[in-house]
Protein backbone atom coordinates (compact mmCIF):
# COMPACT_ATOMS: atom_id res chain seq x y z
CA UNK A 1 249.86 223.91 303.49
CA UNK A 2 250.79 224.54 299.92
CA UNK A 3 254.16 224.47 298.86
CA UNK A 4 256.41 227.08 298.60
CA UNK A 5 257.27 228.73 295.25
CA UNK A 6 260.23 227.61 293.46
CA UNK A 7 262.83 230.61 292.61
CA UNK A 8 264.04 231.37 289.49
CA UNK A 9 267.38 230.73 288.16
CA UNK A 10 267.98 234.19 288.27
CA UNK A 11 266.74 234.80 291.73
CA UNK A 12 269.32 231.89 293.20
CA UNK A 13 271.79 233.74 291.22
CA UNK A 14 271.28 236.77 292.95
CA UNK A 15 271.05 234.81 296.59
CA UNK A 16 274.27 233.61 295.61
CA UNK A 17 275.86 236.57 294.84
CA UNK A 18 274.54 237.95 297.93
CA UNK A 19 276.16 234.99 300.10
CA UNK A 20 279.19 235.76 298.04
CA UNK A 21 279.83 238.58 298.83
CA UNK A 22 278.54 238.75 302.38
CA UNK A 23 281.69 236.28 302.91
CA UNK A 24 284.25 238.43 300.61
CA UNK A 25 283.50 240.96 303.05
CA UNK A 26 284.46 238.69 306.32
CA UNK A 27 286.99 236.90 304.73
CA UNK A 28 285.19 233.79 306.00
CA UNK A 29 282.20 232.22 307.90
CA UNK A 30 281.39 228.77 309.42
CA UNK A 31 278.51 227.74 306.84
CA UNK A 32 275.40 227.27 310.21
CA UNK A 33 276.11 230.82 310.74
CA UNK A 34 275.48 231.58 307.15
CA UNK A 35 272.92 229.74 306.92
CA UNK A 36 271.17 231.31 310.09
CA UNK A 37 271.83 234.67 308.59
CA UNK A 38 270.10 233.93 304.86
CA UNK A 39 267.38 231.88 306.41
CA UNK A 40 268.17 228.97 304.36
CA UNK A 41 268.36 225.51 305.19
CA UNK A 42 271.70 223.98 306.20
CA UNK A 43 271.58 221.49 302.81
CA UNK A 44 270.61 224.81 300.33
CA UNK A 45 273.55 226.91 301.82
CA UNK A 46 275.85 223.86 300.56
CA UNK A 47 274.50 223.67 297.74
CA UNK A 48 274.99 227.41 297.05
CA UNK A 49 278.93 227.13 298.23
CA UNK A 50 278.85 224.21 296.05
CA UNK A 51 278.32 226.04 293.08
CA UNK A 52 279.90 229.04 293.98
CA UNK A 53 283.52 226.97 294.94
CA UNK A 54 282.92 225.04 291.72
CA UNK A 55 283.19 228.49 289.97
CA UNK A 56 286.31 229.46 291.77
CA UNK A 57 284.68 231.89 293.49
CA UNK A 58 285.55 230.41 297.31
CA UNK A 59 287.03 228.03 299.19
CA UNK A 60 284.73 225.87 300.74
CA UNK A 61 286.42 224.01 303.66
CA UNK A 62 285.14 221.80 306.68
CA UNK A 63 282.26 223.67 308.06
CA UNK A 64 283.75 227.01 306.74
CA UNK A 65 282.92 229.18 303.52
CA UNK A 66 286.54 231.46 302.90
CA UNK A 67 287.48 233.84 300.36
CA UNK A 68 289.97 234.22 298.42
CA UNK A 69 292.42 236.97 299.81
CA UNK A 70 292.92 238.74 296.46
CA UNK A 71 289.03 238.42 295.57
CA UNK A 72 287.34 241.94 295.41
CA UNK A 73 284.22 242.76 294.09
CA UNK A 74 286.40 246.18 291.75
CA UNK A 75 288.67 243.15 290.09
CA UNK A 76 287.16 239.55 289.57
CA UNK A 77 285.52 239.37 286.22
CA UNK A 78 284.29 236.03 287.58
CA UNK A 79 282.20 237.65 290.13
CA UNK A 80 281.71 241.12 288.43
CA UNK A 81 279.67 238.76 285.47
CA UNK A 82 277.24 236.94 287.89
CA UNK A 83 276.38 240.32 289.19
CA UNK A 84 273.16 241.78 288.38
CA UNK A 85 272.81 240.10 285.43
CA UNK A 86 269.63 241.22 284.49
CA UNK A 87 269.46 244.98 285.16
CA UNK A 88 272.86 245.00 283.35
CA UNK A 89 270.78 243.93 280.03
CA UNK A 90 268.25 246.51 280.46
CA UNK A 91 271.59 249.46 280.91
CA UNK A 92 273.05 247.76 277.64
CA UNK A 93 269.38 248.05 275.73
CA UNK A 94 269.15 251.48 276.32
CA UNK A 95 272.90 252.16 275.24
CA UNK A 96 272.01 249.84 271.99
CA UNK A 97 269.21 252.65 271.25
CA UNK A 98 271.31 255.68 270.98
CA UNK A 99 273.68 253.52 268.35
CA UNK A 100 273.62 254.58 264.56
CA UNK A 101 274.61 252.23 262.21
CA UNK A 102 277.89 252.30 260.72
CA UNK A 103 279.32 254.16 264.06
CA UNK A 104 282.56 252.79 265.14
CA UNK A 105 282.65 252.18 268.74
CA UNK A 106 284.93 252.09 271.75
CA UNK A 107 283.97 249.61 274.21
CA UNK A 108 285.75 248.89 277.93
CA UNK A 109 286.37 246.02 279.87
CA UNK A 110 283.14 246.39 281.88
CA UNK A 111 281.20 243.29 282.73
CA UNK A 112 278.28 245.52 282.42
CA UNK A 113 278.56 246.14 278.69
CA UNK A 114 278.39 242.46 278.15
CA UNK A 115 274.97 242.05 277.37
CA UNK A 116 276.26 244.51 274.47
CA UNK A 117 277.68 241.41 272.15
CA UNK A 118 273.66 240.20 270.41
CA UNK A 119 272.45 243.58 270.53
CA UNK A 120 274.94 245.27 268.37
CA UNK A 121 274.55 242.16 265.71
CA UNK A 122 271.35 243.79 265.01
CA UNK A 123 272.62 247.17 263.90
CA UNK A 124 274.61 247.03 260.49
CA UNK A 125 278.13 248.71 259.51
CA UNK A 126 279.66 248.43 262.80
CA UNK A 127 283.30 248.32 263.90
CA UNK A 128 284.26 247.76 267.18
CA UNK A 129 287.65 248.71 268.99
CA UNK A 130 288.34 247.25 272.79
CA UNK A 131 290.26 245.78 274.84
CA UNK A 132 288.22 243.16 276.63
CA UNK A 133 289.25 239.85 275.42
CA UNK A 134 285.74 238.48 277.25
CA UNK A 135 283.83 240.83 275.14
CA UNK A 136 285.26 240.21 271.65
CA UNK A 137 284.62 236.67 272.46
CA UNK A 138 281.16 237.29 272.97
CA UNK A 139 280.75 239.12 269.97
CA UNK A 140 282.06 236.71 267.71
CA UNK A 141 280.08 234.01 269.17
CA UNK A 142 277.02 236.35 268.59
CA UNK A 143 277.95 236.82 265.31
CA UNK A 144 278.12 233.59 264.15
CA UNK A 145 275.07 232.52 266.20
CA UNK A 146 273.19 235.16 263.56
CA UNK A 147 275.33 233.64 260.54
CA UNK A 148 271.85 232.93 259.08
CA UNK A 149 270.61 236.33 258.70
CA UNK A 150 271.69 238.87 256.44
CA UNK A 151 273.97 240.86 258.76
CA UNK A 152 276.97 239.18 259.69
CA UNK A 153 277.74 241.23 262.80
CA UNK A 154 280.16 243.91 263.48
CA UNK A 155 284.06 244.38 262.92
CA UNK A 156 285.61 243.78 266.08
CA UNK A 157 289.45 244.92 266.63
CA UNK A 158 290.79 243.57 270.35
CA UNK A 159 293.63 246.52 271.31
CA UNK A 160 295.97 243.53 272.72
CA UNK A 161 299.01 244.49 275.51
CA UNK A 162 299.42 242.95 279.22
CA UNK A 163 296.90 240.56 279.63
CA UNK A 164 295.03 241.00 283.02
CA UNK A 165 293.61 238.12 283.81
CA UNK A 166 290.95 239.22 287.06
CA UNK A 167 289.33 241.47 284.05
CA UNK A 168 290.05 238.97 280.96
CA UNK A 169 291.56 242.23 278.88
CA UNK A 170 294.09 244.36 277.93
CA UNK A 171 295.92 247.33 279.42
CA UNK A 172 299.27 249.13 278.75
CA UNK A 173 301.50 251.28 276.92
CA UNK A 174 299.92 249.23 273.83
CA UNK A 175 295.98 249.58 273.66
CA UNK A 176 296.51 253.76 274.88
CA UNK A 177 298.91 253.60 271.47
CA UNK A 178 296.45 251.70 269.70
CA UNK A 179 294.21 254.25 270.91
CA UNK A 180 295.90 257.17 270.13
CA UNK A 181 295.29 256.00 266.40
CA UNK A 182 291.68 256.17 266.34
CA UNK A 183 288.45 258.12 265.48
CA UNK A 184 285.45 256.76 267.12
CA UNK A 185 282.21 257.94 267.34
CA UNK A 186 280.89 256.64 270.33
CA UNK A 187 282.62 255.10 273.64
CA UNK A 188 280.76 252.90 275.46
CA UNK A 189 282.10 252.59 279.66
CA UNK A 190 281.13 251.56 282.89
CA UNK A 191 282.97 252.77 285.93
CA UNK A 192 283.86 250.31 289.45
CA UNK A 193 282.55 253.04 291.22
CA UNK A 194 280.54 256.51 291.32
CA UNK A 195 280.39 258.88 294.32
CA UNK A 196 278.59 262.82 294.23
CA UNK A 197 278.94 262.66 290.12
CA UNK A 198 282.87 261.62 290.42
CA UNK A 199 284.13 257.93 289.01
CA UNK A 200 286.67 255.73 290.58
CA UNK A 201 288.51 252.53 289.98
CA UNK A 202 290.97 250.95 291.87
CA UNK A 203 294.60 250.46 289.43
CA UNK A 204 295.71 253.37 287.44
CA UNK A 205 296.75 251.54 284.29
CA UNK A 206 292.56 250.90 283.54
CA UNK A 207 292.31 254.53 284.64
CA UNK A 208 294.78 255.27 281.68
CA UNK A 209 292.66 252.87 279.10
CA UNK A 210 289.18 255.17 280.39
CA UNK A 211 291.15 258.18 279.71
CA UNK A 212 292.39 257.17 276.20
CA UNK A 213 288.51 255.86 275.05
CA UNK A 214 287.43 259.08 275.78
CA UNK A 215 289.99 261.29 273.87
CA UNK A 216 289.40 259.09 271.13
CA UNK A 217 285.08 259.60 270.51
CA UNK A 218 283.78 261.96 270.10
CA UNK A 219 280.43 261.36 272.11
CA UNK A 220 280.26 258.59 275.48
CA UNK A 221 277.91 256.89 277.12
CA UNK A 222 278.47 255.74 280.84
CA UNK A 223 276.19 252.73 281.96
CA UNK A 224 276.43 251.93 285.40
CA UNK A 225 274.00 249.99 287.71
CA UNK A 226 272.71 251.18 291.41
CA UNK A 227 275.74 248.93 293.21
CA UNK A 228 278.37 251.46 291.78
CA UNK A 229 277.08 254.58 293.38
CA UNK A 230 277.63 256.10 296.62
CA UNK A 231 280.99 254.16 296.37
CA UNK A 232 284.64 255.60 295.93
CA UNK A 233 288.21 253.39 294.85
CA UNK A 234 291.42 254.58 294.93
CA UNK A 235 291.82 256.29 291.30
CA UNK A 236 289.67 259.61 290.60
CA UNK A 237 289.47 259.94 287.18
CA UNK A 238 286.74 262.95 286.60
CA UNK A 239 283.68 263.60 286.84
CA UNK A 240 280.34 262.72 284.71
CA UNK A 241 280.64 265.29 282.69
CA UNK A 242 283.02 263.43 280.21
CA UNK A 243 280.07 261.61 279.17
CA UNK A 244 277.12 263.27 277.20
CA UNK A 245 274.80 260.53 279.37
CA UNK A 246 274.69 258.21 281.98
CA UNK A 247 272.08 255.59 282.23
CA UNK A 248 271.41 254.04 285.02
CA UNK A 249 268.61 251.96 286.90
CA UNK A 250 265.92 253.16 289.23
CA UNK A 251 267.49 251.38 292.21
CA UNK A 252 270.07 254.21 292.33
CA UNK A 253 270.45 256.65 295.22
CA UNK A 254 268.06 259.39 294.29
CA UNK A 255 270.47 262.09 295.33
CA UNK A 256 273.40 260.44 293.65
CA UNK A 257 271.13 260.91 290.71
CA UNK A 258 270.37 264.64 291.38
CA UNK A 259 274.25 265.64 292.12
CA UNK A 260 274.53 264.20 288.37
CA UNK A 261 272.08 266.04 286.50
CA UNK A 262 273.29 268.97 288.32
CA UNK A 263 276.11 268.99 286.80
CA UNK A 264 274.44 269.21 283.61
CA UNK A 265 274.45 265.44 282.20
CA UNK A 266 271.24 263.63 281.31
CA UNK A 267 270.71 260.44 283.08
CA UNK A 268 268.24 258.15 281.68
CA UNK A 269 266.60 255.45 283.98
CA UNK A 270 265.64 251.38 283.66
CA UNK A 271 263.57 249.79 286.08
CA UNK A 272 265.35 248.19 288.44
CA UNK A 273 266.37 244.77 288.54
CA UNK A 274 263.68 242.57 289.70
CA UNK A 275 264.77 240.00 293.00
CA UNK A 276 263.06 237.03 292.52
CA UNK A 277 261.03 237.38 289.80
C-alpha cells in the first residue's frame, strides 16, 4: 500500500485554521469528537491544538479544545494572519500592479494587505501613511532585508492614537486628525465583511479610520478574499462604490460578484487559494 502524501505546511495551516474556527464557533469541543469530525487521528488533532494553544489561539484543557470568549474571527489579528495566507498574497500582487512609483499611499489595518510589506520595496519613491503597527513592522523589516539593493524601501509614517491590541494598530480622534492632514494618492483597504456590494465591520471607531482613508486619496483599492462575502457585522459603512476596484479571488460567490459590478465597479479576479497544494 503506498504511503500517503505528506501535506504541505500550508495545507496543515489551513486544516488548522479550519479546526480553529470550527471550535470558535462552539465555544468548545471534547478533542475525539473533533477528531471524528476532521477525520484525523486522535495524536494529529493534538498536535494541531498543540500548536494552535501554543499560539494563544485556544485553550486546550483535559480532553477539551475551548475558545477564548472574546476570540472572533472580525477582531484577532492572531487568527485573521494565519488565514488564507496564500490567496491573500495573490489579492496584494494584483494591488502592487496598479501602484506608480512615487504614489503616497494609505494603507489599513487589514491582515490581508500584509503580504503588501516586500512588494512595495520593489517600487521606488514611496511614502506610506497607516495605522497598523503590524504592518509598519513588516515594512521596515522588508526594507532592511533589501538593504543590499539600490532601493531602500518606502517612507513609512505609523498615524499613532489608542493602541488596539486584537488588530496591533491605531484608532481614534488622533490617526482621523492625522488624516485629515493628508493627500494621498491611493488607499489601499480590506473590509471584515461584504454582503450584496455593502461593507461591514464590527466597532465604529475602525469604521471612522475607513472613512477618513478614503476622504484622504484620491483613488482606492478594496482587496478582499472569498471568506468576507455573503457576510454582514454590525457597522455599514457604504457601499463598493467608494472604491474605483475591488479585487478579489475566484472562490467568491459568483452573484456577490455580479451585485458588484452592477453597481458599476470593476472587480478583478485571482485564482483561488489552492487547499493542499
Amino acid at each position: 500500500m503506498p504511503a500517503k502524501a505528506r501535506l504541505s505546511q500550508a495545507a496543515v495551516e489551513d486544516r488548522r485554521q479550519d479546526v480553529l474556527k470550527y471550535v470558535v464557533e462552539r465555544g468548545e469541543m471534547r478533542i475525539d469528537d473533533l477528531a471524528a469530525h476532521f477525520g484525523l487521528s486522535l495524536m494529529t488533532m493534538h498536535r494541531d491544538l498543540d500548536d494552535l494553544a501554543g499560539r494563544d489561539l485556544l485553550r486546550k484543557e483535559r480532553g477539551r479544545a475551548v475558545a477564548f470568549p472574546a476570540l472572533t474571527m472580525e477582531t484577532a489579528t492572531r487568527f485573521r494572519e494565519g488565514a488564507h495566507r496564500e490567496v491573500k498574497s495573490a489579492l496584494c500582487a494584483a494591488a502592487a500592479r496598479r501602484i506608480r512609483p512615487g504614489s503616497t499611499l494609505l494603507i489599513d489595518d487589514s491582515t490581508t494587505l500584509y503580504p503588501l510589506a516586500g512588494l512595495l520595496t520593489e517600487i521606488d519613491g514611496l511614502t506610506v501613511v497607516t495605522n497598523s503597527v503590524g504592518l509598519a513592522q513588516r515594512l521596515t523589516s522588508a526594507s532592511g532585508a533589501s538593504g543590499g539593493t539600490a532601493r531602500s524601501g518606502p517612507e513609512v509614517t505609523l498615524l499613532g492614537g489608542q493602541y488596539q491590541g486584537d488588530f496591533n494598530s491605531c484608532t481614534g480622534r488622533e490617526v482621523t486628525r492625522g488624516l485629515s492632514r493628508i493627500h494621498a494618492d491611493l488607499a489601499l483597504m480590506s473590509a471584515t465583511a461584504v454582503h450584496g456590494g455593502r461593507l461591514f465591520h464590527p466597532l465604529p471607531e475602525f469604521v471612522e479610520v475607513k472613512e477618513a482613508m478614503l476622504g484622504a486619496a484620491t483613488g482606492s483599492l478594496l482587496l478582499a478574499d472569498h471568506s468576507k462575502f455573503g457576510k454582514t457585522a454590525t457597522y455599514c459603512y457604504g457601499d463598493a462604490t467608494l472604491y474605483q476596484a475591488v479585487i478579489t479571488d475566484s472562490g467568491t460567490e459568483p452573484r456577490e460578484v455580479a451585485v458588484v459590478r452592477e453597481l458599476g465597479v470593476e472587480v478583478e479576479t485571482v485564482p483561488a487559494e489552492p487547499r493542499g497544494s
